[in-house]
N, C-alpha and C. Protein backbone atom coordinates (compact mmCIF):
# COMPACT_ATOMS: atom_id res chain seq x y z
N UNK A 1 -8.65 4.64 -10.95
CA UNK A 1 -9.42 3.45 -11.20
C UNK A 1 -9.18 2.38 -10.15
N UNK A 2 -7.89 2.04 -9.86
CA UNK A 2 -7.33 1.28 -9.00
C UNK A 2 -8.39 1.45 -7.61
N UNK A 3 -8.15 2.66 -6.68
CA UNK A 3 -8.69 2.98 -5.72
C UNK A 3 -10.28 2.81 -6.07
N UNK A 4 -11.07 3.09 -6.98
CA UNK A 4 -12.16 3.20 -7.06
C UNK A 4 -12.91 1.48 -6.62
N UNK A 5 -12.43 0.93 -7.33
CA UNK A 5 -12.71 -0.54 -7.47
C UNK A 5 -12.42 -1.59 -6.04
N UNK A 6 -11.40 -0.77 -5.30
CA UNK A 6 -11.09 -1.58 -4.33
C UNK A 6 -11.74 -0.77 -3.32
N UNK A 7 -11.96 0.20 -2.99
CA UNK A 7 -12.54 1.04 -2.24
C UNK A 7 -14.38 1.37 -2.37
N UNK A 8 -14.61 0.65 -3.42
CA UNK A 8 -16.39 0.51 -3.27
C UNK A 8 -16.44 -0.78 -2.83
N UNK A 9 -15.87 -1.63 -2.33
CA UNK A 9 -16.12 -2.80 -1.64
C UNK A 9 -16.87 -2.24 -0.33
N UNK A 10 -17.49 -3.46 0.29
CA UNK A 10 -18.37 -2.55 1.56
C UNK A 10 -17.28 -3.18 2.56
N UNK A 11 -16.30 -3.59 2.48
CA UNK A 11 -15.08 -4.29 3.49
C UNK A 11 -14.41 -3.12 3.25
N UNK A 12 -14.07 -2.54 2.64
CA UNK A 12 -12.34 -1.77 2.35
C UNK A 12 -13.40 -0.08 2.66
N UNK A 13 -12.16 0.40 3.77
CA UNK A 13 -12.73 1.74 3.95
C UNK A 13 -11.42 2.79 3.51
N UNK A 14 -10.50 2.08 3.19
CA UNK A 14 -9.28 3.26 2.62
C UNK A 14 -7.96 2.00 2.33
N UNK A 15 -7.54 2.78 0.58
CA UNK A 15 -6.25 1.83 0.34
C UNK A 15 -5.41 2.46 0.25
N UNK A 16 -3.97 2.02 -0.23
CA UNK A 16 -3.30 3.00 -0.56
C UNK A 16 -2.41 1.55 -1.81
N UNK A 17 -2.10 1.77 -2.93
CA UNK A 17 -1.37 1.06 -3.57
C UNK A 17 0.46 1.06 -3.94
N UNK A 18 1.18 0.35 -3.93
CA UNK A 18 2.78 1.07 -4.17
C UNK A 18 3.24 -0.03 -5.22
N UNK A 19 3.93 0.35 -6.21
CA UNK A 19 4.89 -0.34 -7.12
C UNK A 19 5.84 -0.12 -6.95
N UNK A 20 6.99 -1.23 -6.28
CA UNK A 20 8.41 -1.40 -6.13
C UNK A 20 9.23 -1.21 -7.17
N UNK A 21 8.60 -1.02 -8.10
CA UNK A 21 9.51 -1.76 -9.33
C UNK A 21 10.48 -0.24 -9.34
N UNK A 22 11.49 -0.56 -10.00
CA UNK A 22 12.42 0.98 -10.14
C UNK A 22 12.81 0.28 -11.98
N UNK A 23 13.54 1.28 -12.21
CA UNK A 23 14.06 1.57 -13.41
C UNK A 23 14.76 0.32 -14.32
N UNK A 24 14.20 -0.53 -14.94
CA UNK A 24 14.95 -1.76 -15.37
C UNK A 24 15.18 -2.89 -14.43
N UNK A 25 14.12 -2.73 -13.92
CA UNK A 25 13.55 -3.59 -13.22
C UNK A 25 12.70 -4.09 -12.35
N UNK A 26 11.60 -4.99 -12.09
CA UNK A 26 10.12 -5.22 -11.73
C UNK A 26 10.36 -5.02 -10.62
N UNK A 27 9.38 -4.82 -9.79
CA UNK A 27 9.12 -4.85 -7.99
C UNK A 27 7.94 -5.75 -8.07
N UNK A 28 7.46 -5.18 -7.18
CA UNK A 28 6.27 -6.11 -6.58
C UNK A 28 5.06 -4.85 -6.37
N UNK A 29 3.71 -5.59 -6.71
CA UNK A 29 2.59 -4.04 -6.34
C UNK A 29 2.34 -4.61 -5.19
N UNK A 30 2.06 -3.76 -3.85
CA UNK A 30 1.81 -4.08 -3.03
C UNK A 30 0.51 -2.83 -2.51
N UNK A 31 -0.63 -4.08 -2.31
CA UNK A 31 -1.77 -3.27 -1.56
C UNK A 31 -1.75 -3.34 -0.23
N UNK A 32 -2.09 -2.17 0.30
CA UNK A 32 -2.58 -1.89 2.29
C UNK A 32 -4.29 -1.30 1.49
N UNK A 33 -4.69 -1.91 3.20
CA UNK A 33 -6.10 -1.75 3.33
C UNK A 33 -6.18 -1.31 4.53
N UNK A 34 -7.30 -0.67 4.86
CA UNK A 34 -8.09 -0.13 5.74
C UNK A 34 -9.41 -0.38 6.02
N UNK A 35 -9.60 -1.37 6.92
CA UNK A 35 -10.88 -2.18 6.69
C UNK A 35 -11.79 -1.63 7.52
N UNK A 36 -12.93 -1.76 7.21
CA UNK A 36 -14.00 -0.86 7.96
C UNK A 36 -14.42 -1.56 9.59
N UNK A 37 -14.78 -1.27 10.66
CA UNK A 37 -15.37 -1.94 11.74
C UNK A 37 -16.04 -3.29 11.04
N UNK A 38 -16.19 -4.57 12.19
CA UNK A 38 -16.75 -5.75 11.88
C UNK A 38 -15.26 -6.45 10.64
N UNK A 39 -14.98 -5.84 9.93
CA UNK A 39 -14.05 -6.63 8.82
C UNK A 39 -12.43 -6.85 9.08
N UNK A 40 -11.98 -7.83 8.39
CA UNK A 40 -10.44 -8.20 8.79
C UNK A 40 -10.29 -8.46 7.15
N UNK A 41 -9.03 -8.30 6.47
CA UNK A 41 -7.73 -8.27 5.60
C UNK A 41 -7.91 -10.10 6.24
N UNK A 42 -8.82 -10.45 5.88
CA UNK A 42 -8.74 -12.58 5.51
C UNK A 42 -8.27 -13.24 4.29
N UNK A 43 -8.28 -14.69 4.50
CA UNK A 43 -7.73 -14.62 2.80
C UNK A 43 -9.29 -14.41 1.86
N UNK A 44 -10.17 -15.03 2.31
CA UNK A 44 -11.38 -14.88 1.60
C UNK A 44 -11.75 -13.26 1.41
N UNK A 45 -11.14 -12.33 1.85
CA UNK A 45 -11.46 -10.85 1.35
C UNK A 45 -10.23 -10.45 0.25
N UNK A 46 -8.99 -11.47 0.64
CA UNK A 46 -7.69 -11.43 -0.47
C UNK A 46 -8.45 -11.55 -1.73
N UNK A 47 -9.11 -12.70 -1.55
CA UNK A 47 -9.71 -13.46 -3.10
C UNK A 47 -10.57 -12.73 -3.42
N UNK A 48 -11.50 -11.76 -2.86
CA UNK A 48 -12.43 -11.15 -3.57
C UNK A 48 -11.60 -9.71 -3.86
N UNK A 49 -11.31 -9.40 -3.36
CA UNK A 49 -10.45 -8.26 -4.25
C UNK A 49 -9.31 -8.30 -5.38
N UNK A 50 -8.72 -9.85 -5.67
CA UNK A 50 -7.96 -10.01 -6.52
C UNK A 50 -8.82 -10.29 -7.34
N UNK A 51 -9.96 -11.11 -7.23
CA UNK A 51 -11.02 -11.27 -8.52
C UNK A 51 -11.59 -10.23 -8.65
N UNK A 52 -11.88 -9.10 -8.11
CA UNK A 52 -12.05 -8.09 -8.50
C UNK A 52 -11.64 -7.26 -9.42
N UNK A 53 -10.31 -6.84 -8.74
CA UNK A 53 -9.40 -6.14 -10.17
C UNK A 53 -9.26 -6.94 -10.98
N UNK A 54 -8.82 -8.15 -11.07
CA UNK A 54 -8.67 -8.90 -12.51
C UNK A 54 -10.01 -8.52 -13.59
N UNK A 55 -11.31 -8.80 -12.99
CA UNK A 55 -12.32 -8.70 -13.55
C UNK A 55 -12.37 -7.20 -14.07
N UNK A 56 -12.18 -6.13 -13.25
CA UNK A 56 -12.88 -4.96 -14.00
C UNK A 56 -11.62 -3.70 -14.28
N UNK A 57 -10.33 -4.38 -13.96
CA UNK A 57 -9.74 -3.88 -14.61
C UNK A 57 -8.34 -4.73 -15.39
N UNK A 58 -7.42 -5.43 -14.76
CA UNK A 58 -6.68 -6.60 -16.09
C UNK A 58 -6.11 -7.35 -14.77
N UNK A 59 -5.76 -8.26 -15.34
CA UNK A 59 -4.80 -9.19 -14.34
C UNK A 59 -3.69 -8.67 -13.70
N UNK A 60 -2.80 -7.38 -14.51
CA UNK A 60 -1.60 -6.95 -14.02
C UNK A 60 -1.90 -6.26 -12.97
N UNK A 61 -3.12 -5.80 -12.43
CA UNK A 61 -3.67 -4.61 -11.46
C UNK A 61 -3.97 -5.98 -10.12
N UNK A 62 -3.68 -6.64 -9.88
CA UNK A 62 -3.85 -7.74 -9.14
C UNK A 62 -2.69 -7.80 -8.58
N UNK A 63 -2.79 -6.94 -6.98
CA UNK A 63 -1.42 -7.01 -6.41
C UNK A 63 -0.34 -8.75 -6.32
N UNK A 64 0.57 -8.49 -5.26
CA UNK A 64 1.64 -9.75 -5.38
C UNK A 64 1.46 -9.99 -3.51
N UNK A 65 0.84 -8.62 -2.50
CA UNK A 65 0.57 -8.90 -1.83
C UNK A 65 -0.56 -7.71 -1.02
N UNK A 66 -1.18 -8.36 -0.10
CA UNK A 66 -2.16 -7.39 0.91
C UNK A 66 -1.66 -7.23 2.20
N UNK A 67 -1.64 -6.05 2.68
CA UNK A 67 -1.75 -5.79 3.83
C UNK A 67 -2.16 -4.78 4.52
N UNK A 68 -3.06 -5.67 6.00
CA UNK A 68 -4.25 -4.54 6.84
C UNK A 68 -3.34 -3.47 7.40
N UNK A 69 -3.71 -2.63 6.90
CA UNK A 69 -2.99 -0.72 8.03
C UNK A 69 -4.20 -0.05 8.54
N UNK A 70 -3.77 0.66 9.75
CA UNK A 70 -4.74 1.30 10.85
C UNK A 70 -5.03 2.09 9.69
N UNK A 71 -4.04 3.09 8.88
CA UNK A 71 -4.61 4.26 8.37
C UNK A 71 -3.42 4.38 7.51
N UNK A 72 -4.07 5.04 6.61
CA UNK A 72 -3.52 5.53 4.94
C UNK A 72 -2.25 6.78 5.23
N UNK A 73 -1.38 6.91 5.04
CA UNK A 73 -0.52 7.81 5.15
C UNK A 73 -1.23 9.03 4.18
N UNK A 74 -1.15 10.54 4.21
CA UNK A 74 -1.88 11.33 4.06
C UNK A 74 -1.00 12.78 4.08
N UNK A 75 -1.31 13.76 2.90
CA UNK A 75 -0.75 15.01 3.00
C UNK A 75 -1.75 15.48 4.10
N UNK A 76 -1.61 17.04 4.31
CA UNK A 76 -2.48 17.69 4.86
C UNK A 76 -3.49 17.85 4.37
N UNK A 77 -3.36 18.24 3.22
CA UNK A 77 -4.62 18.25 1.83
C UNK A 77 -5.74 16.45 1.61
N UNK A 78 -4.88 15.92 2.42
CA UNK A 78 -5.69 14.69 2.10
C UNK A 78 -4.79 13.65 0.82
N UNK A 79 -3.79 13.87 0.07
CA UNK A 79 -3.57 13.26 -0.77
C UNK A 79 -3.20 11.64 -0.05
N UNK A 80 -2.98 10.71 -1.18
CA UNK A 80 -1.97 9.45 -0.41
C UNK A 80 -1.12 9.32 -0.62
N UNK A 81 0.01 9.19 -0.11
CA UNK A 81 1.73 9.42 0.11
C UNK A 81 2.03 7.96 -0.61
N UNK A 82 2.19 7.74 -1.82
CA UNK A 82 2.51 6.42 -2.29
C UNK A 82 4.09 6.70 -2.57
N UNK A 83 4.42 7.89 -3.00
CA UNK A 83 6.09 7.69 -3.55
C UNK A 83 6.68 7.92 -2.30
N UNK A 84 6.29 8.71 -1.21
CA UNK A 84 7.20 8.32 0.43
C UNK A 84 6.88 7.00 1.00
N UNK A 85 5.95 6.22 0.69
CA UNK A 85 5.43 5.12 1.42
C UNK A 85 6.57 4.07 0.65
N UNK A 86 6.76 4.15 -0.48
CA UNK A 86 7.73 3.20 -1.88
C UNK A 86 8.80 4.02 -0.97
N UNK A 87 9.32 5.14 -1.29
CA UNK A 87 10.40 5.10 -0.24
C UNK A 87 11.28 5.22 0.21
N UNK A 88 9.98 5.18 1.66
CA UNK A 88 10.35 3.87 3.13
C UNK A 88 10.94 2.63 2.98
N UNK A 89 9.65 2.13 1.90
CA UNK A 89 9.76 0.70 2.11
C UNK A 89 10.95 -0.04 1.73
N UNK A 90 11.93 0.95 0.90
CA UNK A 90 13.02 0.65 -0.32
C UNK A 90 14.46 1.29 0.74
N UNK A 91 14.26 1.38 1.84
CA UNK A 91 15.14 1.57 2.66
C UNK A 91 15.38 3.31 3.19
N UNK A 92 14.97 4.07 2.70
CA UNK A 92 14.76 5.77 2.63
C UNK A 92 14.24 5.61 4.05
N UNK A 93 15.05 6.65 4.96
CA UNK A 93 14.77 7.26 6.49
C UNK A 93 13.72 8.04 6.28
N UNK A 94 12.68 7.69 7.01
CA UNK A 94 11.38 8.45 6.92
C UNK A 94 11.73 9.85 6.98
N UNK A 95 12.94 11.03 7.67
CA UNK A 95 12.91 12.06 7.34
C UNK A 95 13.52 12.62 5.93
N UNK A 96 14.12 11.37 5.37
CA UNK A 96 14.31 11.96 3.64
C UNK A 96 13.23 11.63 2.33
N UNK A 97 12.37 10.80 2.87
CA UNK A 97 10.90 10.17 2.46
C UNK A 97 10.44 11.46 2.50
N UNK A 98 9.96 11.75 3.29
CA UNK A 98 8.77 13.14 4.05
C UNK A 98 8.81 14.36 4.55
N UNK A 99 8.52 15.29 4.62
CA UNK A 99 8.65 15.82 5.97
C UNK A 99 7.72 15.72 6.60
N UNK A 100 7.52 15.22 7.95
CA UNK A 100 6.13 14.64 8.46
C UNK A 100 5.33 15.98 9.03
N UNK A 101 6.03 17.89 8.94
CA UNK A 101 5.22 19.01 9.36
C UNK A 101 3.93 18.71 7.99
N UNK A 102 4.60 17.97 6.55
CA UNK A 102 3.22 18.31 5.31
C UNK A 102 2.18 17.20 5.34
N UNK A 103 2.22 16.33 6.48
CA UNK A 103 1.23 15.18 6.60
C UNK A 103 0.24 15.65 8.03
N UNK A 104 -0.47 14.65 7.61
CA UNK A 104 -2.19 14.93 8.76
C UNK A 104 -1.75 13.91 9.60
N UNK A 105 -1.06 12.87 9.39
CA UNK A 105 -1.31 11.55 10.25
C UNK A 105 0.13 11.47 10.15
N UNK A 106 1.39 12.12 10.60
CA UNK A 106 2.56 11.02 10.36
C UNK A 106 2.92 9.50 11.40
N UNK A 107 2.23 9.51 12.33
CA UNK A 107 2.36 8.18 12.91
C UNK A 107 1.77 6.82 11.93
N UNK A 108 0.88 7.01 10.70
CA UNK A 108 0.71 6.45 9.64
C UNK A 108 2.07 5.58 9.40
N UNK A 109 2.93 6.20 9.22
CA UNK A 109 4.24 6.29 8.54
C UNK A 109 5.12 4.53 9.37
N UNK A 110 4.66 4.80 10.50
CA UNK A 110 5.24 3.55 11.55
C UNK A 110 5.18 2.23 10.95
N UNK A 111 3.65 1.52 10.70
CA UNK A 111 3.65 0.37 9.79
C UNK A 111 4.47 0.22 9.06
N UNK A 112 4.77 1.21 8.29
CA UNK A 112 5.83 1.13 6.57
C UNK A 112 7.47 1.18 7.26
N UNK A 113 7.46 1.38 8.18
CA UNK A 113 8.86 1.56 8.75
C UNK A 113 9.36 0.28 8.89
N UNK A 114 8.12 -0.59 10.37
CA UNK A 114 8.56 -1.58 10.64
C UNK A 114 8.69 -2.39 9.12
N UNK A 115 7.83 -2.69 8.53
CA UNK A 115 7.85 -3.45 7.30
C UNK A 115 9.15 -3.59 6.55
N UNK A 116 9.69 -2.15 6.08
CA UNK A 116 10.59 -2.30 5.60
C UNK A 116 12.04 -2.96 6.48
N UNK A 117 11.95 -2.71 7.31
CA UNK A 117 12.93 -2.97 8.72
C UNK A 117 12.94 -4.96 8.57
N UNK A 118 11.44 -5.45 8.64
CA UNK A 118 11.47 -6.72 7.91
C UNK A 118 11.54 -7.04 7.28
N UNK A 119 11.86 -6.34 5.71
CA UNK A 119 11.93 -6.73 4.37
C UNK A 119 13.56 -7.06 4.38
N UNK A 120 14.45 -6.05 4.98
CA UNK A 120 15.35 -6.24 5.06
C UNK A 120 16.26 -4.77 3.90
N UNK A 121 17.47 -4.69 3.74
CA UNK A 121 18.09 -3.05 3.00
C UNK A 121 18.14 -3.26 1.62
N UNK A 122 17.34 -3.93 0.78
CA UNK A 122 16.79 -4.43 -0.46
C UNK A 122 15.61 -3.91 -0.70
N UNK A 123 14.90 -4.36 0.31
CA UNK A 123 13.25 -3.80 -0.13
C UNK A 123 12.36 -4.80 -0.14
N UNK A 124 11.15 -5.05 -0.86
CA UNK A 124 10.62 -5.81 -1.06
C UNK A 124 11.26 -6.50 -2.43
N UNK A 125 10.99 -8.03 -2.31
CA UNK A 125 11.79 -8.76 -3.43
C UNK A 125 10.98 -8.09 -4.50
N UNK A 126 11.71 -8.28 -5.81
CA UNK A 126 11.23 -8.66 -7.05
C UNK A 126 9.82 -9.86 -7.85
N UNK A 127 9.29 -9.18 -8.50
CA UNK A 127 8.89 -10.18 -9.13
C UNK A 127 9.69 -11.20 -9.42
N UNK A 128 9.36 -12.59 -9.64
CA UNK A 128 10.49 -13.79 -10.67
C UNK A 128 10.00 -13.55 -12.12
């Protein structure tokens, strides 16, 4: 549902969604986009996709943040790598995340590296 809603936008050409949260305790949802030619990850495309999900599916589906990626991390089969992308991002060495021979794109994988590298050996914060 998630993907459906954010991905019939005529801006968004591929997402991928991740929940930080671990076991007894919240994370943060964090959306990447893949925006089609002509479009940019603005705040005015922030706001229409957060009023989006709020609207057609609940307020909790309304990430905590967005961010533009060249491209969706990807099995060979096409799936989206959300529990290696979570993680990366949670400090996991991309070769215990993945093995990048079962992905189509592992240079995908780079964005989520640096990111986490700026999040810092925590991860992304918590909800408050």
């Amino acid at each position: 549902e998630f993907y459906r809603v954010v991905e019939e936008m005529d801006e968004v050409l591929d997402s991928i969604v991740v929940d930080t949260g671990r076991t007894g305790a919240e994370g943060r949802l964090l959306l990447f986009v893949v925006t089609r030619e002509g479009f940019q990850l603005d705040d005015a495309l922030r706001g229409r996709i957060r009023d989006r999900l709020r609207r057609e599916l609940s307020p909790r589906h309304v990430p905590d943040e967005m961010h533009a990626i060249p491209e969706v991390p990807r099995t060979l089969n096409g799936k989206k790598l959300e529990v290696p992308v979570k993680r990366v991002l949670m400090g996991t060495p991309v070769e215990e995340a993945i093995s990048q021979d079962a992905m189509s794109n592992p240079r995908s994988l780079d964005y989520f590296v640096e990111l986490a590298g700026a999040l810092g050996p925590t991860g992304p914060a918590t909800r408050p």
